[in-house]
N, C-alpha and C. Protein backbone atom coordinates (compact mmCIF):
# COMPACT_ATOMS: atom_id res chain seq x y z
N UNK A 1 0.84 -1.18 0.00
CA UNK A 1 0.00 0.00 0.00
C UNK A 1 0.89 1.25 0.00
N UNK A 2 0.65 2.06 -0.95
CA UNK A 2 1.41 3.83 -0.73
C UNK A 2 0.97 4.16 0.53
N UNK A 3 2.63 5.03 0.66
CA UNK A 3 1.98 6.01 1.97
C UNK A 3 1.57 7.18 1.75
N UNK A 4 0.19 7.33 2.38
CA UNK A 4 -0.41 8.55 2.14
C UNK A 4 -0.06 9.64 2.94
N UNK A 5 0.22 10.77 2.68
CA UNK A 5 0.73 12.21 3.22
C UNK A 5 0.18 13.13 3.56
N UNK A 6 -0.39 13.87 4.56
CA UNK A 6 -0.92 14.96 4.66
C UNK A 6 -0.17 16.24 4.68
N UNK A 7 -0.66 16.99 3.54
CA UNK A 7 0.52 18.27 3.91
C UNK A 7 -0.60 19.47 4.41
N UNK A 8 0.21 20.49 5.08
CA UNK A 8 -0.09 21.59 5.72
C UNK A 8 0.79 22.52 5.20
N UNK A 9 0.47 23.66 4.84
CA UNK A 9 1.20 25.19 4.58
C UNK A 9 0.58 26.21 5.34
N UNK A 10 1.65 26.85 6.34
CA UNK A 10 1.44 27.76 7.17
C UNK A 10 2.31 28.79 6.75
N UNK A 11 1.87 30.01 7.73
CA UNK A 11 3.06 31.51 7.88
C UNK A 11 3.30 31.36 9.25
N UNK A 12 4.54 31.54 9.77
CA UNK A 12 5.54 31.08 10.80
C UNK A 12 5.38 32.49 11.47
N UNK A 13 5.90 32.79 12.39
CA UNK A 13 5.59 33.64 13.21
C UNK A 13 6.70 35.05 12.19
N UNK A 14 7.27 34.29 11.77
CA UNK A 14 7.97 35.57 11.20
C UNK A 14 8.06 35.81 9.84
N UNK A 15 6.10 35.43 9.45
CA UNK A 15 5.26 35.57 8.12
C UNK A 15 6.37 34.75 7.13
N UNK A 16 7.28 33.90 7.43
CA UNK A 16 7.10 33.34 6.60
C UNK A 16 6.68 31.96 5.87
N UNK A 17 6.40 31.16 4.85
CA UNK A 17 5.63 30.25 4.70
C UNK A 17 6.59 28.66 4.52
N UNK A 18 6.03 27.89 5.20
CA UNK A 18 6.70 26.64 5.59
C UNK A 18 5.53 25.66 4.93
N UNK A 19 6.01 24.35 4.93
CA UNK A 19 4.78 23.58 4.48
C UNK A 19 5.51 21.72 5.48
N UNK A 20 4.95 21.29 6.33
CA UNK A 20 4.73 20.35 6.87
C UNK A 20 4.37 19.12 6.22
N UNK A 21 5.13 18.01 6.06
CA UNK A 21 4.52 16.67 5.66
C UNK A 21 4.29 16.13 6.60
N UNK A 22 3.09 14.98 7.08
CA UNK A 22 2.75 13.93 7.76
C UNK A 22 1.96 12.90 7.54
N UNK A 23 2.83 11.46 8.23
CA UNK A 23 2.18 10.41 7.42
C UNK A 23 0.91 10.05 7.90
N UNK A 24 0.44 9.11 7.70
CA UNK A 24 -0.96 8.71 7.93
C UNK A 24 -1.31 8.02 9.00
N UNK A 25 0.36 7.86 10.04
CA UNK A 25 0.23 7.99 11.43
C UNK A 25 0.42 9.15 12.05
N UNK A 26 -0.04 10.41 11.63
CA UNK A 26 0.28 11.48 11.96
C UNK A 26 1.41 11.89 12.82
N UNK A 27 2.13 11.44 12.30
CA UNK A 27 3.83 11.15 12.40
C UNK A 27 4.54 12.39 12.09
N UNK A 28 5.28 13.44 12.15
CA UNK A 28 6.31 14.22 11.77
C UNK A 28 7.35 14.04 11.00
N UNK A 29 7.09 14.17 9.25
CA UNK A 29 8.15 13.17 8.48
C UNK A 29 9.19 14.42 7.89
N UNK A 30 8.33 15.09 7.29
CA UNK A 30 9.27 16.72 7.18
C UNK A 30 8.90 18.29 7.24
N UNK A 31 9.99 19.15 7.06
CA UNK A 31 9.61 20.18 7.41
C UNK A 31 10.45 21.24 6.37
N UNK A 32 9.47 21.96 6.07
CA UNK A 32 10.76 22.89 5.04
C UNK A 32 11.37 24.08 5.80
N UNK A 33 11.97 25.10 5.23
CA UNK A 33 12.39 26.50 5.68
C UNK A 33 11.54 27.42 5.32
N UNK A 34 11.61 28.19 5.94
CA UNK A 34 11.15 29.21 5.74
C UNK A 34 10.94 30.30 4.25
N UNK A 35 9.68 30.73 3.17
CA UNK A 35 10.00 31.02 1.89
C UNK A 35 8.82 32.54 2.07
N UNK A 36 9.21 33.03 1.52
CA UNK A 36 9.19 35.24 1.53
C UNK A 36 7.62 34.84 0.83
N UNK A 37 7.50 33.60 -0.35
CA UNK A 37 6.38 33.73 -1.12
C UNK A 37 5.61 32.31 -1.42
N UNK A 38 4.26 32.07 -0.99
CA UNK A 38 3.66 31.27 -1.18
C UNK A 38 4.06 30.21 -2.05
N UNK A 39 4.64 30.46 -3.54
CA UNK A 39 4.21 29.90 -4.55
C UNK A 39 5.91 29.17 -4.55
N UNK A 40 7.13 29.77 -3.83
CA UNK A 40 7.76 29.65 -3.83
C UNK A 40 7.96 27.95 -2.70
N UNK A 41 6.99 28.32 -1.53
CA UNK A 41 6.88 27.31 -0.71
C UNK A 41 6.10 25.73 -1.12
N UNK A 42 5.22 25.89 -2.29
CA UNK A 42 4.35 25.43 -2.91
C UNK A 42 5.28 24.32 -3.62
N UNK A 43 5.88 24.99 -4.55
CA UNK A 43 7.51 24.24 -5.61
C UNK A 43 8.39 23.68 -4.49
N UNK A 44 8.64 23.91 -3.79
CA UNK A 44 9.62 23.39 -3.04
C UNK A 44 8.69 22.06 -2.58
N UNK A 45 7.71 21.96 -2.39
CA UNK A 45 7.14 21.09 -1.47
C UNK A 45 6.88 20.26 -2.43
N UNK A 46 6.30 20.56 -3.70
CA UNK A 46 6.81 19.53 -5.17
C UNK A 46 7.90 19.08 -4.97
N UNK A 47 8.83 19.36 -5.09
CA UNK A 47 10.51 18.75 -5.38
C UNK A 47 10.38 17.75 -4.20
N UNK A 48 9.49 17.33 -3.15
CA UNK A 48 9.42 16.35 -2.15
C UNK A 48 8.16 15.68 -2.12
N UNK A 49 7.22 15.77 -3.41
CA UNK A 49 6.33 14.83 -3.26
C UNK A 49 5.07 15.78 -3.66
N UNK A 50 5.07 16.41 -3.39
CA UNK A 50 3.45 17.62 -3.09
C UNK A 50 3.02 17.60 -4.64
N UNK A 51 1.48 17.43 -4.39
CA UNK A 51 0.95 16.90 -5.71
C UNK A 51 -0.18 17.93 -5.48
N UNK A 52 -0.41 19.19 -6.20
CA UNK A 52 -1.69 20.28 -5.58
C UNK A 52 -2.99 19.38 -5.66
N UNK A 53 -3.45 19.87 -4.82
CA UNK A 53 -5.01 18.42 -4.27
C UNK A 53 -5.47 19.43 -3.10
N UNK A 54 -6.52 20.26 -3.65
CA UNK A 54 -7.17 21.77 -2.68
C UNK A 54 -8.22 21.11 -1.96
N UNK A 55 -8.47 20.03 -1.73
CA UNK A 55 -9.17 19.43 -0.51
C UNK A 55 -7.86 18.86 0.11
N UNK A 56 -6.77 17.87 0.33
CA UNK A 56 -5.98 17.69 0.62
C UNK A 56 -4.93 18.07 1.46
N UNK A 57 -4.72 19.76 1.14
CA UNK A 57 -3.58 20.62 1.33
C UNK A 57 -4.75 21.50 2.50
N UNK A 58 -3.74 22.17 3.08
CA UNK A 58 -4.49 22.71 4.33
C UNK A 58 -3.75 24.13 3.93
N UNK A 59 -4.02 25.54 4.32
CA UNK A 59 -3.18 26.85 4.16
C UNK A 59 -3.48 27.22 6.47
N UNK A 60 -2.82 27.24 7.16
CA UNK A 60 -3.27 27.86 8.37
C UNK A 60 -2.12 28.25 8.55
N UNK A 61 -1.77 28.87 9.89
CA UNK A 61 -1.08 29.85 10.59
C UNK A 61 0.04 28.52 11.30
N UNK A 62 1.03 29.16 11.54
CA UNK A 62 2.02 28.28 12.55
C UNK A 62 1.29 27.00 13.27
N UNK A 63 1.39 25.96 12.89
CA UNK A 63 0.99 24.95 13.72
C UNK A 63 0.97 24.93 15.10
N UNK A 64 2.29 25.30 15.19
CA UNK A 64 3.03 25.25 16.88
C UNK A 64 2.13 26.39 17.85
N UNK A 65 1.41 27.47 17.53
CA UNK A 65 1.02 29.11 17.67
C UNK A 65 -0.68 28.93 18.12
N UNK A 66 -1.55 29.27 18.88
CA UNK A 66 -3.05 29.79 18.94
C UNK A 66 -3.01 30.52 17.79
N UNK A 67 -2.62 30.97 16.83
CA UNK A 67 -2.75 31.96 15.61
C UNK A 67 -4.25 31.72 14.96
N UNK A 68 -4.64 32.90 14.37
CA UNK A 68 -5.97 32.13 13.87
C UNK A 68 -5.28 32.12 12.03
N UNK A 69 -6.31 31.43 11.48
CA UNK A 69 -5.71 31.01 9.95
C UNK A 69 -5.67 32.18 8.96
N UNK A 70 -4.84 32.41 8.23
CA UNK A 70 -4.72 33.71 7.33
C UNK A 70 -6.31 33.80 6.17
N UNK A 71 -6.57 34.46 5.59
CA UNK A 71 -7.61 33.80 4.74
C UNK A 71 -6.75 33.33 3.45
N UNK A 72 -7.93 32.88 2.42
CA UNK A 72 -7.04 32.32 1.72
C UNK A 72 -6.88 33.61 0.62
N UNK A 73 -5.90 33.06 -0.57
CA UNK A 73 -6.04 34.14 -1.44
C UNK A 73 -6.30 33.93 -2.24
């Protein structure tokens, strides 16, 4: 069976955008750096698997943070 991935893309406390992989044991598998621009964080997260799927993909605020979620754009 594939392993299935949940990704998350947030803005980090210091606005900038990260994107989170986790497996389907809601496990902590990776984590990117920090990127100035959405679309920039988006490609990067391709080059590791990220397949755009807008039910799938989540956009919220720092995981780690009470932040509330940015809207979308």
């Amino acid at each position: 069976m594939a392993k299935t991935f949940r990704w998350t893309f947030y803005l980090d406390s210091r606005e900038n955008w990260r994107w989170k992989r986790k497996a389907s044991a809601n496990q902590g598998v990776a984590y990117s750096e920090g990127f100035r621009n959405k679309i920039d964080c988006i490609n990067n997260a391709r080059s590791f698997g990220y397949v755009v799927d807008e039910k799938a993909a989540t956009l919220s605020r720092d995981p780690f943070s009470n932040a509330q979620s940015p809207e979308p754009e």
